[in-house]
N, C-alpha and C. Protein backbone atom coordinates (compact mmCIF):
# COMPACT_ATOMS: atom_id res chain seq x y z
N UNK A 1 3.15 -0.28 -48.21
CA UNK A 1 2.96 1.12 -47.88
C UNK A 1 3.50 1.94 -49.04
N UNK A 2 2.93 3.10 -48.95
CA UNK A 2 3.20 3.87 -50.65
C UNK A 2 3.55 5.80 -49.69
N UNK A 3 4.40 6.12 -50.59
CA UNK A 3 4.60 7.47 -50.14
C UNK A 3 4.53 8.25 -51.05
N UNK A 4 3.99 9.53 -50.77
CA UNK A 4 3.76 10.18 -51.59
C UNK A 4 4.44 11.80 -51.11
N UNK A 5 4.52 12.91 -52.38
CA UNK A 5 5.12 14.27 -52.24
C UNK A 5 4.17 14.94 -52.76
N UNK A 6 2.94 15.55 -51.49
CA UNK A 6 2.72 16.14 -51.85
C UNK A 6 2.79 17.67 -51.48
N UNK A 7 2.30 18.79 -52.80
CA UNK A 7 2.86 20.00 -52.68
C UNK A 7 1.41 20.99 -52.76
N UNK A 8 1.20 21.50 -50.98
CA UNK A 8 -0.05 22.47 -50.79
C UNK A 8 -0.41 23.37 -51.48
N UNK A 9 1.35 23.82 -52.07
CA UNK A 9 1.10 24.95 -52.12
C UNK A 9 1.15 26.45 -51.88
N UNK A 10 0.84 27.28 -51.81
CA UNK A 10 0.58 28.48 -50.70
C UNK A 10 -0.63 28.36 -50.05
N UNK A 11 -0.27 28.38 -48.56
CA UNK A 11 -1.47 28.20 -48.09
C UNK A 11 -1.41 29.61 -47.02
N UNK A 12 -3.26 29.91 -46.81
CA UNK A 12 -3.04 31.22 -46.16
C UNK A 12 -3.37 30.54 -44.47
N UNK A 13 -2.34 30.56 -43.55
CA UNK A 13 -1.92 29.89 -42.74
C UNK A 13 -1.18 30.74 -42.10
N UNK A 14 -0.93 30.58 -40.69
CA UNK A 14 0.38 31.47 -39.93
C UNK A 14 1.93 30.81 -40.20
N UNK A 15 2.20 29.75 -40.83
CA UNK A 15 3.16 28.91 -40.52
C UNK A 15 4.12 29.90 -40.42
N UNK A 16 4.34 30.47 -41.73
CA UNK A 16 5.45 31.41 -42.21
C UNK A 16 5.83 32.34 -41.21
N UNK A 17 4.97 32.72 -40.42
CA UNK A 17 4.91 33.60 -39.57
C UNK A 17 5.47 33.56 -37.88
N UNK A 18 5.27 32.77 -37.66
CA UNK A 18 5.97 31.94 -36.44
C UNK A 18 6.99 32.25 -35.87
N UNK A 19 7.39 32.86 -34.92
CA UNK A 19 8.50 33.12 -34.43
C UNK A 19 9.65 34.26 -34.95
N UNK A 20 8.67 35.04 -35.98
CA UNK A 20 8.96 36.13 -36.45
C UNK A 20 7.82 37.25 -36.64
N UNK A 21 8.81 38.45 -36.51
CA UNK A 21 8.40 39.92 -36.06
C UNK A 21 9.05 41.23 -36.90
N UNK A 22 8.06 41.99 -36.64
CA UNK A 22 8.85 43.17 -38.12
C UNK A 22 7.99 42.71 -39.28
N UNK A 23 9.54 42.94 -40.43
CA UNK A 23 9.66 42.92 -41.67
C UNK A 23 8.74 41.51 -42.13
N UNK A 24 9.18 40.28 -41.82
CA UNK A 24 9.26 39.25 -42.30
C UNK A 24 7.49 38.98 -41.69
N UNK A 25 7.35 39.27 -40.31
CA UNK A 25 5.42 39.06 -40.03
C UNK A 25 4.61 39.88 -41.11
N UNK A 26 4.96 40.92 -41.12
CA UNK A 26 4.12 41.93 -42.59
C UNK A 26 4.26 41.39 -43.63
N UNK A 27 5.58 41.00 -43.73
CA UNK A 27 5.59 40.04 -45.61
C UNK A 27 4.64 38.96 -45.48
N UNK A 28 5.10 38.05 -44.28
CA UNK A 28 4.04 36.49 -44.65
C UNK A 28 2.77 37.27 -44.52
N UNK A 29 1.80 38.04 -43.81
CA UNK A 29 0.48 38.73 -43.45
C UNK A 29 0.10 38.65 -44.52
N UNK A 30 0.59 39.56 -45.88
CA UNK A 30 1.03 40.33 -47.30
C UNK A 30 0.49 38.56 -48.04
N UNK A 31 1.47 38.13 -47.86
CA UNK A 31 2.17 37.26 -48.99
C UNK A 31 0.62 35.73 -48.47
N UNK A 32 0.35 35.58 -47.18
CA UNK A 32 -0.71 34.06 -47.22
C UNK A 32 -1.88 34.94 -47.67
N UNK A 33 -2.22 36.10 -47.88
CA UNK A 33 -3.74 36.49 -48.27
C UNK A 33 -3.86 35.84 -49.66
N UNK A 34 -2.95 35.69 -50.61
CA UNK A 34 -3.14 35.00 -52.23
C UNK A 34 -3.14 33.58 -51.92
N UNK A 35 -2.93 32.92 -50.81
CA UNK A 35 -2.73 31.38 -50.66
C UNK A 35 -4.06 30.60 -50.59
N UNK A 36 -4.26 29.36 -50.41
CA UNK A 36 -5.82 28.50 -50.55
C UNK A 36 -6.04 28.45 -49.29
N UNK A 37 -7.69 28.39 -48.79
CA UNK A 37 -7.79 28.16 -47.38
C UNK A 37 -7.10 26.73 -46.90
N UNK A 38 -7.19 26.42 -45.82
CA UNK A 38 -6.09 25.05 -45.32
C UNK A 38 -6.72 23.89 -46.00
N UNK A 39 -8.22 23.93 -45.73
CA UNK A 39 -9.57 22.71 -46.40
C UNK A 39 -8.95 22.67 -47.77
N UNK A 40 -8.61 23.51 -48.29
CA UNK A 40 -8.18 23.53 -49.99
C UNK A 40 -7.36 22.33 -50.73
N UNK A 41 -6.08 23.20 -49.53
CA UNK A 41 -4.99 22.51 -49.87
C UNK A 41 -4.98 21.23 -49.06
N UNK A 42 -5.20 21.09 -48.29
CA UNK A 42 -5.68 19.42 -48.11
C UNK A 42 -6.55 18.59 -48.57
N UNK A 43 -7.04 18.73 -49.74
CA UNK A 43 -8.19 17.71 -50.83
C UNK A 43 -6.87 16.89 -51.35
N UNK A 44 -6.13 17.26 -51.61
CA UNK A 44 -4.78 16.41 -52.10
C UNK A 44 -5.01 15.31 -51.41
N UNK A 45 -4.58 15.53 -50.24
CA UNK A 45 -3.84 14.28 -48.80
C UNK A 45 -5.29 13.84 -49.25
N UNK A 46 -6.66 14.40 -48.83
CA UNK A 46 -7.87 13.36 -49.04
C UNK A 46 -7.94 12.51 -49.96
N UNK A 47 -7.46 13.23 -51.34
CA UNK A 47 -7.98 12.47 -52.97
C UNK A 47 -6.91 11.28 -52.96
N UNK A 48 -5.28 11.40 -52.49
CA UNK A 48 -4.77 10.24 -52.45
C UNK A 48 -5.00 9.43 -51.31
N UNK A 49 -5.41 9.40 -50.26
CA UNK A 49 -5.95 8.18 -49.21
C UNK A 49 -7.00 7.95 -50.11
N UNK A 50 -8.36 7.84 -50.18
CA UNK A 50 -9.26 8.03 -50.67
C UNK A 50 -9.34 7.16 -52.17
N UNK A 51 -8.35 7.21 -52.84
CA UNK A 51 -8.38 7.22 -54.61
C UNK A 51 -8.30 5.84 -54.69
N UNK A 52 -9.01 5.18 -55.21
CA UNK A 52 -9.04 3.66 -56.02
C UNK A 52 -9.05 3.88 -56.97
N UNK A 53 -8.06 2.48 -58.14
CA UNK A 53 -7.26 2.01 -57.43
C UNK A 53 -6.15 2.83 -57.10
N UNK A 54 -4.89 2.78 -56.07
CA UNK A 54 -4.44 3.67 -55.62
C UNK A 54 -3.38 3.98 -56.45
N UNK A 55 -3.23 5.24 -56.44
CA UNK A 55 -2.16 6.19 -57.16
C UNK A 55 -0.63 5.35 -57.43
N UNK A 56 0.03 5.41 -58.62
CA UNK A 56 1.34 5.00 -59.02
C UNK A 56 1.85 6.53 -58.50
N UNK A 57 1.93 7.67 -59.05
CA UNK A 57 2.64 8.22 -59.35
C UNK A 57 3.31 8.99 -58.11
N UNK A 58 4.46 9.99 -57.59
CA UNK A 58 5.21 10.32 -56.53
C UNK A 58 4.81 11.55 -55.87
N UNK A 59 4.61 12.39 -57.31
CA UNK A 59 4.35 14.41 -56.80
C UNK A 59 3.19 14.26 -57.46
N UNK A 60 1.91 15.26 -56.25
CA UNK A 60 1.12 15.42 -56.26
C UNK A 60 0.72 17.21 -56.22
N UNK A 61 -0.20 17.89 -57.20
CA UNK A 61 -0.55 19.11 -56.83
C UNK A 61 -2.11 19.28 -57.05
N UNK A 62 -2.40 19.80 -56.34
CA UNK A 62 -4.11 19.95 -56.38
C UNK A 62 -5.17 18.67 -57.37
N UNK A 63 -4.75 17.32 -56.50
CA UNK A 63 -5.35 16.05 -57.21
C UNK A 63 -4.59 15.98 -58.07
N UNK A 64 -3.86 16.33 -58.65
CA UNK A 64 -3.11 15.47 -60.06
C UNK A 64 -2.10 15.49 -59.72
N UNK A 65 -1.39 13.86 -60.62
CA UNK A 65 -0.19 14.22 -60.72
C UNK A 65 0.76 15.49 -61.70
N UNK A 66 1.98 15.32 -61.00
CA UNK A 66 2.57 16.33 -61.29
C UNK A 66 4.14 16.31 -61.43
N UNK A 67 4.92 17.29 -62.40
CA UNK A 67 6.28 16.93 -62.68
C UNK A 67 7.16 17.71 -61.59
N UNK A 68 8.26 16.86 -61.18
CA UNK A 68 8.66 17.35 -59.90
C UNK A 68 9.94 17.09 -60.94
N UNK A 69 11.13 18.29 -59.78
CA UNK A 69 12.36 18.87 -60.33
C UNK A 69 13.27 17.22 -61.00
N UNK A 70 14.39 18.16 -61.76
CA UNK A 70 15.00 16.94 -61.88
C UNK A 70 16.11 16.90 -60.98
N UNK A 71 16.43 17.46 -60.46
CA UNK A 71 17.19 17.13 -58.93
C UNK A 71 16.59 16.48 -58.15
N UNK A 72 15.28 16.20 -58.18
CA UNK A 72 15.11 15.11 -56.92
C UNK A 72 15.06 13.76 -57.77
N UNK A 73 15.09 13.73 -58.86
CA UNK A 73 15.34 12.24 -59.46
C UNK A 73 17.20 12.00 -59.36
N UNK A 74 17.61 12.57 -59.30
CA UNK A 74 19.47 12.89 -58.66
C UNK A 74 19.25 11.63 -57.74
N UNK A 75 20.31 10.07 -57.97
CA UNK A 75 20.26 8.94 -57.01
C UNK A 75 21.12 9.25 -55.62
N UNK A 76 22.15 10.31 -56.18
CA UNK A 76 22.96 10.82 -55.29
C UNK A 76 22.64 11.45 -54.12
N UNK A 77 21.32 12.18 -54.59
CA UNK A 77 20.65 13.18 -53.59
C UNK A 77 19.53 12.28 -52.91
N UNK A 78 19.16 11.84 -53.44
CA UNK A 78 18.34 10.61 -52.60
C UNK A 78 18.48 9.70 -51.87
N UNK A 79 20.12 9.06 -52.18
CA UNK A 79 20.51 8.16 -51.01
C UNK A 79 20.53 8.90 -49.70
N UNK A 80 21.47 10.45 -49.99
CA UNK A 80 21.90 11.24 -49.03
C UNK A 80 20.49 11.46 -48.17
N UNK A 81 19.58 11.86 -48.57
CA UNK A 81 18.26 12.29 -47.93
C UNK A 81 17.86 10.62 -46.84
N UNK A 82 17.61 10.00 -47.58
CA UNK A 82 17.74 8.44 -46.91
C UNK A 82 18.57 8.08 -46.22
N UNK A 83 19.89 8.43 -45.96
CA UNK A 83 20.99 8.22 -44.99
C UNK A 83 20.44 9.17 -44.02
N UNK A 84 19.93 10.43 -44.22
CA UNK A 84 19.69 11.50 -43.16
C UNK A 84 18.62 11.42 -42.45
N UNK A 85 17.76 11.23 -43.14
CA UNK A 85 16.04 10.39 -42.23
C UNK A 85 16.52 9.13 -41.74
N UNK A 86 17.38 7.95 -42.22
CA UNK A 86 17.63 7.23 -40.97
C UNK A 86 18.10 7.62 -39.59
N UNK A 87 19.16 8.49 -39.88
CA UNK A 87 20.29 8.82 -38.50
C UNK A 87 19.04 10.14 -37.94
N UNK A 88 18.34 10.91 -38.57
CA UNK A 88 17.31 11.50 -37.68
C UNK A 88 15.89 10.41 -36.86
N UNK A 89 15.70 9.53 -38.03
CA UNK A 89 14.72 8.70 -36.76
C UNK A 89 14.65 7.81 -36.70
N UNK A 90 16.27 6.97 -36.54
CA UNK A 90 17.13 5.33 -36.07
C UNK A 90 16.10 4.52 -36.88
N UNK A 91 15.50 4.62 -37.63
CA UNK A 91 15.05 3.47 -38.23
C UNK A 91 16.12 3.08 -39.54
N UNK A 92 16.50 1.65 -39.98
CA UNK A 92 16.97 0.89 -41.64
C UNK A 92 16.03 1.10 -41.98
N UNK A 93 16.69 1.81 -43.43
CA UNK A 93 15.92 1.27 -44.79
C UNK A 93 16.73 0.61 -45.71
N UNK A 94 16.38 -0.75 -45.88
CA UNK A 94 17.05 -1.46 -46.92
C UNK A 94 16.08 -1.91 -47.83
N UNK A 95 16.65 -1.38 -49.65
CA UNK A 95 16.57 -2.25 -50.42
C UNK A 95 14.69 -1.83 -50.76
N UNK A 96 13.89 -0.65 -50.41
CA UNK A 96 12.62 -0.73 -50.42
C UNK A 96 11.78 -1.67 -48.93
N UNK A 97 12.77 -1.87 -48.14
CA UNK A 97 11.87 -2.35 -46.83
C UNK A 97 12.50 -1.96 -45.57
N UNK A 98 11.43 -1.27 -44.53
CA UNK A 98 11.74 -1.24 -43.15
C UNK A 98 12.51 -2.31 -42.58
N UNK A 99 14.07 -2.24 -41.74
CA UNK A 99 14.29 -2.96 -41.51
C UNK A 99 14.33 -3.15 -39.82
């Protein structure tokens, strides 16, 4: 199994909007009209299921790869993230395998 990061984007979507009122519903309203329709930003998720042979690389933006921060290459910050997705959904990960 292969995982991938990928990044939509701005998408013009309610997400942002959700459970907020006022200031912050007029900003996201404002702010998703410049974003891609949803079909857009999901050709990504399609082009990597989809792609033979399948993709090496980690961050993905509109079909290509792409350079992602150097804080997430940080081993420190990555174990921590991996300690925290275990204890959120009880599954081991050891070593590159479900345990």
């Amino acid at each position: 199994m292969r995982a991938y990061v990928v990044d939509p984007g701005l998408v013009n979507t309610d997400i942002g909007s959700k459970g907020t009122n006022g200031f912050l519903s007029w900003f996201w309203d404002k702010r998703k009209q410049h974003g891609e329709k949803p079909e857009v930003a999901a050709q990504t998720y399609a082009y990597l299921v989809k792609k033979e042979p399948t993709p090496q690389g980690l961050y993905y933006y509109q079909c290509r790869e792409a350079k992602y921060s150097r804080q997430a290459a940080i081993e420190a910050d990555a174990k921590r993230l991996f300690d925290l997705s275990e204890q959120l959904c009880g599954i081991a990960y050891e070593g590159g395998e479900m345990a």
